[in-house]
Protein backbone atom coordinates (compact mmCIF):
# COMPACT_ATOMS: atom_id res chain seq x y z
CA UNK A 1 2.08 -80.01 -6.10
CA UNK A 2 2.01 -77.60 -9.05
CA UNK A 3 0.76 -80.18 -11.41
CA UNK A 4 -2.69 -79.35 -10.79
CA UNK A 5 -2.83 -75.38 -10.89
CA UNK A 6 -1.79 -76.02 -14.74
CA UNK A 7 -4.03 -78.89 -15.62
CA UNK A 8 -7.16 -78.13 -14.01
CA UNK A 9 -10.15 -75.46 -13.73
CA UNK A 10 -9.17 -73.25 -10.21
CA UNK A 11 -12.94 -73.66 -9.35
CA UNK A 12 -12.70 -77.25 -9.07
CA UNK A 13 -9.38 -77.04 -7.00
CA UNK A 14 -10.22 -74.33 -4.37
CA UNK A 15 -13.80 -75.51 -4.48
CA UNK A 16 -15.23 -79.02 -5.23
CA UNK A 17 -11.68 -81.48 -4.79
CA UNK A 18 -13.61 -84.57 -5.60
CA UNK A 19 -15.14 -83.28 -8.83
CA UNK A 20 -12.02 -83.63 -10.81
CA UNK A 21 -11.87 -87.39 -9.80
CA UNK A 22 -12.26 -89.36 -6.93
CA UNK A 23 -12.24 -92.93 -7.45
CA UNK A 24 -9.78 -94.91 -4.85
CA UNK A 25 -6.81 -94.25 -6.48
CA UNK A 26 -7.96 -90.74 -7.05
CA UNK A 27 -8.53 -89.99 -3.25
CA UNK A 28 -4.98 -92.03 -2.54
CA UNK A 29 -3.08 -89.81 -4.19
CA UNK A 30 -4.56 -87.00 -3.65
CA UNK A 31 -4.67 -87.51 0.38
CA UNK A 32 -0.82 -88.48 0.22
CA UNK A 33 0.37 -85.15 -1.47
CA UNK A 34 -1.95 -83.32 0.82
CA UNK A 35 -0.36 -85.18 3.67
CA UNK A 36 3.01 -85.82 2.93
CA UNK A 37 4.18 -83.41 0.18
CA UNK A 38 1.92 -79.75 0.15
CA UNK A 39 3.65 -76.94 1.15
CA UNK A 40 6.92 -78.53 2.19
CA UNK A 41 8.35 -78.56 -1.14
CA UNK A 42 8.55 -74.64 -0.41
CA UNK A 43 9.15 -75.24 3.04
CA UNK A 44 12.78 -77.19 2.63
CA UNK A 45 13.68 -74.49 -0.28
CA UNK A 46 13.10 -72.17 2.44
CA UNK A 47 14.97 -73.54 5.17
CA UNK A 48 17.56 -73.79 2.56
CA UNK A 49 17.70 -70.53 1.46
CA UNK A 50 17.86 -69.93 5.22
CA UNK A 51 21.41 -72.54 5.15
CA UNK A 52 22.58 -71.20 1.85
CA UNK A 53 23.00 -67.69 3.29
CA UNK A 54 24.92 -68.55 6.54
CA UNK A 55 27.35 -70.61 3.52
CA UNK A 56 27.85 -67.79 1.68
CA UNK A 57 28.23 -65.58 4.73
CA UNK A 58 30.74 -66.85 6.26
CA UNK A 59 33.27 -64.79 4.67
CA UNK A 60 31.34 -61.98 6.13
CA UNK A 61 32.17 -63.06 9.70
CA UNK A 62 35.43 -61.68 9.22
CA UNK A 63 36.60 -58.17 9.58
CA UNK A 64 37.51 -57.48 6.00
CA UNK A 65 34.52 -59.34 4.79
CA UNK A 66 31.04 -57.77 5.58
CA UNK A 67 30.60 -55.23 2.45
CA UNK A 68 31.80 -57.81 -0.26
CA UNK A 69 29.94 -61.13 0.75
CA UNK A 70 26.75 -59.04 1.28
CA UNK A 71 27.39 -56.87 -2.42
CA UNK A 72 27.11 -60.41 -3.79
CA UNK A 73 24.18 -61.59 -1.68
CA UNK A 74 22.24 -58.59 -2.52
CA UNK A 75 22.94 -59.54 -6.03
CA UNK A 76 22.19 -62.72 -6.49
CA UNK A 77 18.56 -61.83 -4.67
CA UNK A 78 17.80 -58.81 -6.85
CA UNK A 79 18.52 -61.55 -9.89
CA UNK A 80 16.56 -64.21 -8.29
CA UNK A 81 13.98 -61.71 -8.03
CA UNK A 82 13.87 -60.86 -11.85
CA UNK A 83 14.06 -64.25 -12.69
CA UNK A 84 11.12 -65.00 -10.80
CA UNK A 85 9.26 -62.59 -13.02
CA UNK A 86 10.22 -63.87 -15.70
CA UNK A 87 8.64 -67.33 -14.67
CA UNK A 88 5.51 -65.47 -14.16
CA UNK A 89 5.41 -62.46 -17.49
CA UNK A 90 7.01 -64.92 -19.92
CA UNK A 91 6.95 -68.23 -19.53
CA UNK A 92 3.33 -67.38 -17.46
CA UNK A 93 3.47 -69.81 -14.27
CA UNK A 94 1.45 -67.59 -11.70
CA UNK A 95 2.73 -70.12 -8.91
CA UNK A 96 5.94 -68.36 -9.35
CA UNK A 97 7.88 -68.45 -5.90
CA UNK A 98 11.29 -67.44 -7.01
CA UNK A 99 10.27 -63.15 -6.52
CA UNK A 100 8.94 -64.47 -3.30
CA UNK A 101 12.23 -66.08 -1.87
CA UNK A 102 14.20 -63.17 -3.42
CA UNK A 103 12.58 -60.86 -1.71
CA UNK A 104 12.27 -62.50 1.50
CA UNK A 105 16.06 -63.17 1.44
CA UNK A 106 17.29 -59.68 0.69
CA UNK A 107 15.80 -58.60 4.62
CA UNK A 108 17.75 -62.21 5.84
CA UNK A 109 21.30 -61.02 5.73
CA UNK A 110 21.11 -58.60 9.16
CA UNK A 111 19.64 -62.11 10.79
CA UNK A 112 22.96 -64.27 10.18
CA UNK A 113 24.58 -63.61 13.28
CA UNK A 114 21.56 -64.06 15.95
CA UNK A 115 21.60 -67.05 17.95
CA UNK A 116 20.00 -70.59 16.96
CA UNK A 117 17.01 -70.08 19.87
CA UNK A 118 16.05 -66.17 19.19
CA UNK A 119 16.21 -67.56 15.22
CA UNK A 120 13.90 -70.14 15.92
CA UNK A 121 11.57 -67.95 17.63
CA UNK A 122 11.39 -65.03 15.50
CA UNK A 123 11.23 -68.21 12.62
CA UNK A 124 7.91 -69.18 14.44
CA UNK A 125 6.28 -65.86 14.36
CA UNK A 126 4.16 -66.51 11.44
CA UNK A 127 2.98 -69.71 12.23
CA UNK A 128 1.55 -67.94 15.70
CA UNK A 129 -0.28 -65.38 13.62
CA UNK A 130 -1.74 -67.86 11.16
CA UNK A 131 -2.42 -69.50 14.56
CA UNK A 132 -4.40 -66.65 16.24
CA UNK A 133 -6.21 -65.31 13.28
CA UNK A 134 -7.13 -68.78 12.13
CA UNK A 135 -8.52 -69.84 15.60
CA UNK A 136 -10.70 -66.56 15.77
CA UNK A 137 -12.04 -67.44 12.07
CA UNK A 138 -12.30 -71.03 13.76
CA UNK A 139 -14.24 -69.44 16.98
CA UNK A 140 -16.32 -67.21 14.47
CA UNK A 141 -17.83 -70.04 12.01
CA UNK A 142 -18.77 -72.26 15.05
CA UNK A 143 -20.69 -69.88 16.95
CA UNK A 144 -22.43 -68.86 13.78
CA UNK A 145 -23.03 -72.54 12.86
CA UNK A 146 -24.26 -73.11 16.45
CA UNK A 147 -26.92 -70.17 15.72
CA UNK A 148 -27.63 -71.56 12.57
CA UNK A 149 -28.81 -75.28 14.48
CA UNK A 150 -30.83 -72.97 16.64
CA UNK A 151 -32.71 -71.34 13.98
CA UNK A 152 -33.33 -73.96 12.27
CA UNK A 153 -34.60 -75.87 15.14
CA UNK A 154 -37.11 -72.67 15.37
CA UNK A 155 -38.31 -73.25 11.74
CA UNK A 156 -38.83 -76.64 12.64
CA UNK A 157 -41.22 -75.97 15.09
CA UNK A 158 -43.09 -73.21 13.57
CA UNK A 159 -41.99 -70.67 15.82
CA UNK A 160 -41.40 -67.10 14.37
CA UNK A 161 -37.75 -65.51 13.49
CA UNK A 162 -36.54 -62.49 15.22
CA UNK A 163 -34.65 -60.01 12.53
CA UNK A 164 -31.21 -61.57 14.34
CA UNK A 165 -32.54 -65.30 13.14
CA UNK A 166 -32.79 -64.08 9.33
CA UNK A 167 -29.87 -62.37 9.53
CA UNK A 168 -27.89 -65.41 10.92
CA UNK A 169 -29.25 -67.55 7.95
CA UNK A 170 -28.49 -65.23 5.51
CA UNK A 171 -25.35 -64.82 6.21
CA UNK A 172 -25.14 -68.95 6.11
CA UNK A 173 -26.55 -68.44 2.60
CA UNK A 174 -24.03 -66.21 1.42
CA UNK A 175 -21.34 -68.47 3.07
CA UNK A 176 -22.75 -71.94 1.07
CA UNK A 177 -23.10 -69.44 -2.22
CA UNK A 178 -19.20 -68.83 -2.14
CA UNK A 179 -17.99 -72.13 -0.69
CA UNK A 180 -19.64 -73.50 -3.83
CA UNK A 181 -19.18 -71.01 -6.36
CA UNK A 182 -16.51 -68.82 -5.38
CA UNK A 183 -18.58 -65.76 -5.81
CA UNK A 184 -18.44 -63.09 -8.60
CA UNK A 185 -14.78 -63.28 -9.17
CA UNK A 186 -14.49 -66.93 -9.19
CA UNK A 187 -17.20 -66.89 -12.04
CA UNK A 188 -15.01 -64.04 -14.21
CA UNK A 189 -11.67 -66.19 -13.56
CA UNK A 190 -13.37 -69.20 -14.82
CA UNK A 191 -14.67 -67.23 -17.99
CA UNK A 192 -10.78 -65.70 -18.34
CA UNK A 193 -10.01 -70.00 -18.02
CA UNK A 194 -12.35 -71.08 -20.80
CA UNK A 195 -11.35 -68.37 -23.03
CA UNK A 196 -7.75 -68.68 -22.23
CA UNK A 197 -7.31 -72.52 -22.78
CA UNK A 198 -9.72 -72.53 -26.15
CA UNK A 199 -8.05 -69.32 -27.77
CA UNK A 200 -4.39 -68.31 -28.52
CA UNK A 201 -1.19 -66.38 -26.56
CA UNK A 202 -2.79 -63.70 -25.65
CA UNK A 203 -5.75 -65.21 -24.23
CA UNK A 204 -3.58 -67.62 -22.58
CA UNK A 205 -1.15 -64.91 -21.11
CA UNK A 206 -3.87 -62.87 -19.92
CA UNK A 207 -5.42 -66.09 -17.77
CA UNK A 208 -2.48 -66.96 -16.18
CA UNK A 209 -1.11 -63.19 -15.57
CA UNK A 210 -4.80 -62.27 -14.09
CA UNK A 211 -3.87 -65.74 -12.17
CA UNK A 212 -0.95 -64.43 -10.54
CA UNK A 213 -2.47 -61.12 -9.83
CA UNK A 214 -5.94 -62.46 -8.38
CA UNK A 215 -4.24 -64.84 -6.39
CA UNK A 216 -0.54 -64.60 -5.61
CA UNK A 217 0.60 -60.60 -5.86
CA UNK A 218 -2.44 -59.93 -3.51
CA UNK A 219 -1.37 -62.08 -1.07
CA UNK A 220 2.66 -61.11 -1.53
CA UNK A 221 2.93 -59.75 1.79
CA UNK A 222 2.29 -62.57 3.40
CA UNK A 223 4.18 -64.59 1.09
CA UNK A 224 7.31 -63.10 1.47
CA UNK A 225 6.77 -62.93 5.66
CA UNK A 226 6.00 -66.97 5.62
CA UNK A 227 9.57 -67.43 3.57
CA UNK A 228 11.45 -64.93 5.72
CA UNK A 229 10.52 -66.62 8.53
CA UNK A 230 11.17 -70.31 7.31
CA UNK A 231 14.54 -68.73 6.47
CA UNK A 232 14.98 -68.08 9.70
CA UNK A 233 14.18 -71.50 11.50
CA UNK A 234 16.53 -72.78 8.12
CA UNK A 235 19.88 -70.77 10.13
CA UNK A 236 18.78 -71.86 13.24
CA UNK A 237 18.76 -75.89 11.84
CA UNK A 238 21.92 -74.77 10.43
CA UNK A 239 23.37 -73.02 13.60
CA UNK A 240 22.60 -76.40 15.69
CA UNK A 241 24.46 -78.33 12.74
CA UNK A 242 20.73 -80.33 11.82
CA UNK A 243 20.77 -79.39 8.25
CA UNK A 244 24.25 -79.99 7.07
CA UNK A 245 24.03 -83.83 8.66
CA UNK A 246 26.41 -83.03 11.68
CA UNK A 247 24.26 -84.64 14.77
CA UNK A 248 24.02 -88.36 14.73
CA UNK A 249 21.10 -90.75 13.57
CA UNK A 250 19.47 -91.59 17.07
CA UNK A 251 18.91 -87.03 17.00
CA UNK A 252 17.42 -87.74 13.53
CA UNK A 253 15.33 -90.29 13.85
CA UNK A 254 13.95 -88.90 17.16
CA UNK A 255 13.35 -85.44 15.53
CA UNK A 256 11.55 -87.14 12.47
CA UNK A 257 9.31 -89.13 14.71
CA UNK A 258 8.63 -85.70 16.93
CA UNK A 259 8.15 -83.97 13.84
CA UNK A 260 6.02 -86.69 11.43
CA UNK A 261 3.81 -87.64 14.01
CA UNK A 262 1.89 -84.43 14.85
CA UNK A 263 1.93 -82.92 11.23
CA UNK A 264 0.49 -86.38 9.75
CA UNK A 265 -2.56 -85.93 11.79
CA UNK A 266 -3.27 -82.31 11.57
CA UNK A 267 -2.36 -82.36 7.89
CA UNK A 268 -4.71 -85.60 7.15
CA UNK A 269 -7.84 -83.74 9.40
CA UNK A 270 -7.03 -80.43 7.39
CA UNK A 271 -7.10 -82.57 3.71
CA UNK A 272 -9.97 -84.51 5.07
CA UNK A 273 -12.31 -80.72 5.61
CA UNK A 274 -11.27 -79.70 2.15
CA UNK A 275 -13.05 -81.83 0.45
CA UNK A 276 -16.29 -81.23 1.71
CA UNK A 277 -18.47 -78.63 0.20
CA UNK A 278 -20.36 -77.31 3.48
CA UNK A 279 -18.31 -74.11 4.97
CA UNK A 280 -17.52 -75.76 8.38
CA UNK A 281 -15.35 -74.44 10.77
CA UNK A 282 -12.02 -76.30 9.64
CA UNK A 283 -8.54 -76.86 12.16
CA UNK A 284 -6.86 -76.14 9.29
CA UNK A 285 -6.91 -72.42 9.31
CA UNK A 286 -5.24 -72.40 12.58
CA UNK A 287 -3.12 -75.54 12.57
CA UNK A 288 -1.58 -75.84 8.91
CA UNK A 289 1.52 -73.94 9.45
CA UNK A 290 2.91 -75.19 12.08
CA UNK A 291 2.06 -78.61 10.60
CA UNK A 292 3.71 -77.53 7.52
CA UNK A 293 6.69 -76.72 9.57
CA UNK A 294 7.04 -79.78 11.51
CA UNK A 295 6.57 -81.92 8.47
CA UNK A 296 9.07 -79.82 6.10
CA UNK A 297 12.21 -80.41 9.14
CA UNK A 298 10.73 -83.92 9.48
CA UNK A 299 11.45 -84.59 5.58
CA UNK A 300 14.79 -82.85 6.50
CA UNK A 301 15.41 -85.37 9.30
CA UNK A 302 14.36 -88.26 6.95
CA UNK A 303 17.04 -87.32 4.44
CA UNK A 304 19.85 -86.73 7.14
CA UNK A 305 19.17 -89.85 8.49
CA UNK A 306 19.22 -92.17 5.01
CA UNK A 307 22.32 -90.51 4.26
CA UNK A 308 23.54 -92.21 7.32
CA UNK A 309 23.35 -95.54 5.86
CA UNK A 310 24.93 -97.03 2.92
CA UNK A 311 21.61 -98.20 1.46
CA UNK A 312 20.50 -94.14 2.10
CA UNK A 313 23.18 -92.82 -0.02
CA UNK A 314 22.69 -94.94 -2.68
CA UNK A 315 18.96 -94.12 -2.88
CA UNK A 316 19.59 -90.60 -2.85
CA UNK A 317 22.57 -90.47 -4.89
CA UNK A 318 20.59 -90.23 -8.04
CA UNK A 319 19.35 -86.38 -7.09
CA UNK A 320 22.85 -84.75 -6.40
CA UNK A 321 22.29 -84.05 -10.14
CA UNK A 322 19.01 -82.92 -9.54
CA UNK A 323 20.74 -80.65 -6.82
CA UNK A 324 22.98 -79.38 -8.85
CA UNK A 325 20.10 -78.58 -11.60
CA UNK A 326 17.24 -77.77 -9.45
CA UNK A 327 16.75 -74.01 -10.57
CA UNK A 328 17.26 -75.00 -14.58
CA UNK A 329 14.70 -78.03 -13.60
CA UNK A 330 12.02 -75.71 -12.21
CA UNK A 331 11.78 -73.22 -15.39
CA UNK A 332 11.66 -76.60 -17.37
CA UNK A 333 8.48 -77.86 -15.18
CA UNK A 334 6.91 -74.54 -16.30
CA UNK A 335 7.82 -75.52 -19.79
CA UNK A 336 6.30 -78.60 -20.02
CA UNK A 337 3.45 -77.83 -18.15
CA UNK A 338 1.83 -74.65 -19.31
CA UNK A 339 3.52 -74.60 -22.93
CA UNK A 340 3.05 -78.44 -24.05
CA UNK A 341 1.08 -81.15 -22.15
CA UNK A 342 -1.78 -78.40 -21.10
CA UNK A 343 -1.75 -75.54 -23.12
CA UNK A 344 -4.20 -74.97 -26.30
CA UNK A 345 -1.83 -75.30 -29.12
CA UNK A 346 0.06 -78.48 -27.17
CA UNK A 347 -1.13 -81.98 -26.52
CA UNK A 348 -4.56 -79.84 -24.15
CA UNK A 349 -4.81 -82.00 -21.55
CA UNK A 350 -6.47 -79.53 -19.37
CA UNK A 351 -9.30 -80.57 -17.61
CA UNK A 352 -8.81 -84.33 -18.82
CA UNK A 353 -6.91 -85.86 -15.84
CA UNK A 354 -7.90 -87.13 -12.67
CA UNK A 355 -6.43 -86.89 -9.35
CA UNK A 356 -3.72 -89.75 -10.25
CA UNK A 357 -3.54 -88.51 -13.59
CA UNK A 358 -2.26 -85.51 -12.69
CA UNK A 359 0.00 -87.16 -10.01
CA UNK A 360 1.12 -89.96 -12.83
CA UNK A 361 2.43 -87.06 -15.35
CA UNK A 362 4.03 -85.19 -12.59
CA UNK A 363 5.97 -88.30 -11.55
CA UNK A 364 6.75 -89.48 -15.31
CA UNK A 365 8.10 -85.55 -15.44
CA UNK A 366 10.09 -85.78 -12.47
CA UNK A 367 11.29 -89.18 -13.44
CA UNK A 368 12.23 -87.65 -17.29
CA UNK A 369 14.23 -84.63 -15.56
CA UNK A 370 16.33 -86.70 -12.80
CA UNK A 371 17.86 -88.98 -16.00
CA UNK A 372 18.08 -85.73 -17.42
CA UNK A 373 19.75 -83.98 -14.55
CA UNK A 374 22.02 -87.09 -14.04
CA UNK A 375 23.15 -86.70 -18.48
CA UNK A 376 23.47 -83.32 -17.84
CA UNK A 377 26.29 -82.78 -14.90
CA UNK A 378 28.75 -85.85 -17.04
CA UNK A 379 29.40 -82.35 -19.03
CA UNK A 380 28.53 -79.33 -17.08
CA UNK A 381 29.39 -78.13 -13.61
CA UNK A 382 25.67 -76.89 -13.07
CA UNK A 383 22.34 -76.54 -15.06
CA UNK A 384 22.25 -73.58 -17.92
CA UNK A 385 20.41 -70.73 -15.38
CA UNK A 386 22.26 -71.65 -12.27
CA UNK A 387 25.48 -71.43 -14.52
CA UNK A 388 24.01 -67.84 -15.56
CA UNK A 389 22.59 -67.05 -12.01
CA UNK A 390 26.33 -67.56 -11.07
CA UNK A 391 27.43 -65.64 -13.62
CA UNK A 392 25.13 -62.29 -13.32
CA UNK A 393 25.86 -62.49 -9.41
CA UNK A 394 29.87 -62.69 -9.30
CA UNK A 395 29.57 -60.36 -13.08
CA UNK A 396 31.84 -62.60 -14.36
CA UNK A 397 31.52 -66.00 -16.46
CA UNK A 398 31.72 -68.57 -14.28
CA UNK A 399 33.25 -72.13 -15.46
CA UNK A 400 30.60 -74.13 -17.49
CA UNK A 401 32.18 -77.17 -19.18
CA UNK A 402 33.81 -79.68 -16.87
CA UNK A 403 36.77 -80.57 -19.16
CA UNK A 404 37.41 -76.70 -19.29
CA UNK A 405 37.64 -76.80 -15.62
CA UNK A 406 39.53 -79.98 -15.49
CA UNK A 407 42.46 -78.43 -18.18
CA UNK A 408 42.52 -75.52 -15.85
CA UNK A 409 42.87 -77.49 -12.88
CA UNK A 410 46.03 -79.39 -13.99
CA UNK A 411 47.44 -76.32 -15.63
């Protein structure tokens, strides 16, 4: 999913999807990570996060617990946090969304001890705004596009245009100027692109820095409230015992199915208006969270339920390493990414991969760091920065090398 925001021009991916590539491969894999995968990679590290804290809180259930367990909660957010900007100052991925879960996380610990239903329903709270506001922008561009038919059917007859009939089709002008050129700041972020990826660091810093604070740090408000509330619905699965695997595989399958089902077909009409360059009136700006939603606890369903089976577990058991990795994984993606297959001084591969090219790197990537993950925990109790995450939270080392932890264990 991330894949793409380093290898190709931002015009071409907010703005003209098919441009980049769209042969039948192209649209197959493009349509099946718009489907199945956008937006749920964050949305299962949210409900996660949401899990994680009711683990570590536990302690904090007890009397003599609170002020401790939420000392090293606060902690290991405020670190999270600072790591997270150091994916996006140093190593310069704008996508960063390790600040965002920090500081979503640090208003989750008041939340642990609410019920699984009021969870749940606070959890959907941002989906219903995205809801409203989307079908009002929904309600908006139809009866302007309806207006727009009528004028036009005027100018097709000859007859003469009220000032109300000009202004309707000039603000249908204005509409078709930005859905195909992103206006005036599109046009300076491509200039920041082309200087960025043809000149050195500092050109190169500065693209993906403006990046982050054209299009993520403006929006961080609503970033961190989508989290939080995914956090939320993540201790509510946790409450009911969904996440941790506790209900059986008949609840499972039956959730995945009620979950899959609607979220395939909103998600494939939503992928299906983005590609078209006319500024319709699109479901998606009303329907897309909740679909995300569905479809991340339906991928959580899925896994719950393959673990059920022997054949399940052995699929899966492959990416307990990457589990145990995942946070040292993700600064490595960035490292790859935007420091050596698409930056200017690497193998600049920018803007020279399709659709499945893109897809076809990511997967060889992913591939690379599961055998590396799987090398990696024979030795080590956890990746380098989770190790050091550890460490910085609990501000003391924390055991590294597995025979070190083995000779202390029969000591």
């Amino acid at each position: 999913m991330n894949i793409p925001f380093m290898a190709a021009p931002i015009a071409k991916l907010f703005l003209n999807i098919p441009s980049l590539g769209w042969s039948p491969l192209d649209q197959l894999s493009w349509y099946a990570v718009q489907i199945a995968l956008e937006g749920t990679q964050r949305g299962l590290l949210e409900l996660l996060f949401g899990a994680g804290m009711m683990v570590l809180a536990a302690k904090a259930m007890q009397p003599d617990g609170p002020v401790a367990v939420a000392d090293l909660y606060w902690r290991r957010n405020l670190w999270l946090i600072l790591f997270g900007l150091f994916d996006v100052f140093v190593l310069l991925w704008p996508g960063d969304i390790l600040h965002i879960y920090g500081l979503a996380a640090l208003l989750l610990f008041p939340f642990r001890k609410l019920g699984p239903n009021l969870l749940l329903g606070l959890g959907m709270l941002y989906a219903l705004f995205i809801a409203v506001t989307g079908g009002l922008q929904y309600q908006e561009r139809v009866e302007l596009i309806g207006r727009v038919h009528a004028v036009q059917e005027k100018q097709v007859s000859h007859a003469a245009l009220s000032p109300a009939d000009k202004k309707t089709l000039e603000e249908w002008r204005k509409l078709v100027v930005r859905r195909t050129t992103g206006g005036e700041e599109m046009k300076k972020y491509t200039e920041l692109e082309r200087k960025g990826h043809s000149g050195g660091l500092i050109d190169y810093a500065r693209m993906n820095i403006t990046a982050w604070i054209g299009f993520v740090s403006g929006s961080l408000l609503f970033n961190v409230a989508e989290a939080f509330c995914m956090m939320l619905i993540g201790i509510s699965l946790w409450k009911w015992g969904v996440i941790q695997g506790q209900r059986s595989a008949g609840f499972y399958l039956a959730l995945m199915l009620l979950c899959y089902v609607p979220a395939i077909g909103l998600r494939a009409i939503a992928a299906q208006e983005m590609t078209t360059l006319v500024p319709i009136a699109r479901t998606g700006w009303f329907s897309l969270e909740f679909a995300r939603i569905a479809m991340s606890i339906g991928h959580v369903a899925l896994i719950n339920l393959a673990v059920k089976s022997r054949p399940g577990r052995a699929v899966l058991a492959p990416f307990k390493a990457a589990g145990r990795t995942a946070f040292s994984l993700y600064f490595l993606q960035q490292i790859i990414g935007l420091w050596i297959l698409y930056a200017p001084w690497g193998l600049n591969f920018w803007t020279r991969q399709s659709w499945s090219d893109m897809h076809g790197t990511a997967l060889m990537v992913i591939a690379g760091q599961l055998l590396l993950a799987n090398l990696w925990v024979r030795a080590f109790t956890s990746g380098p920065l989770e190790w050091a995450w550890r460490s910085l939270a609990y501000v003391r080392w924390q055991p590294f090398l597995k025979s070190r932890v083995a000779a202390a264990q029969m000591a």
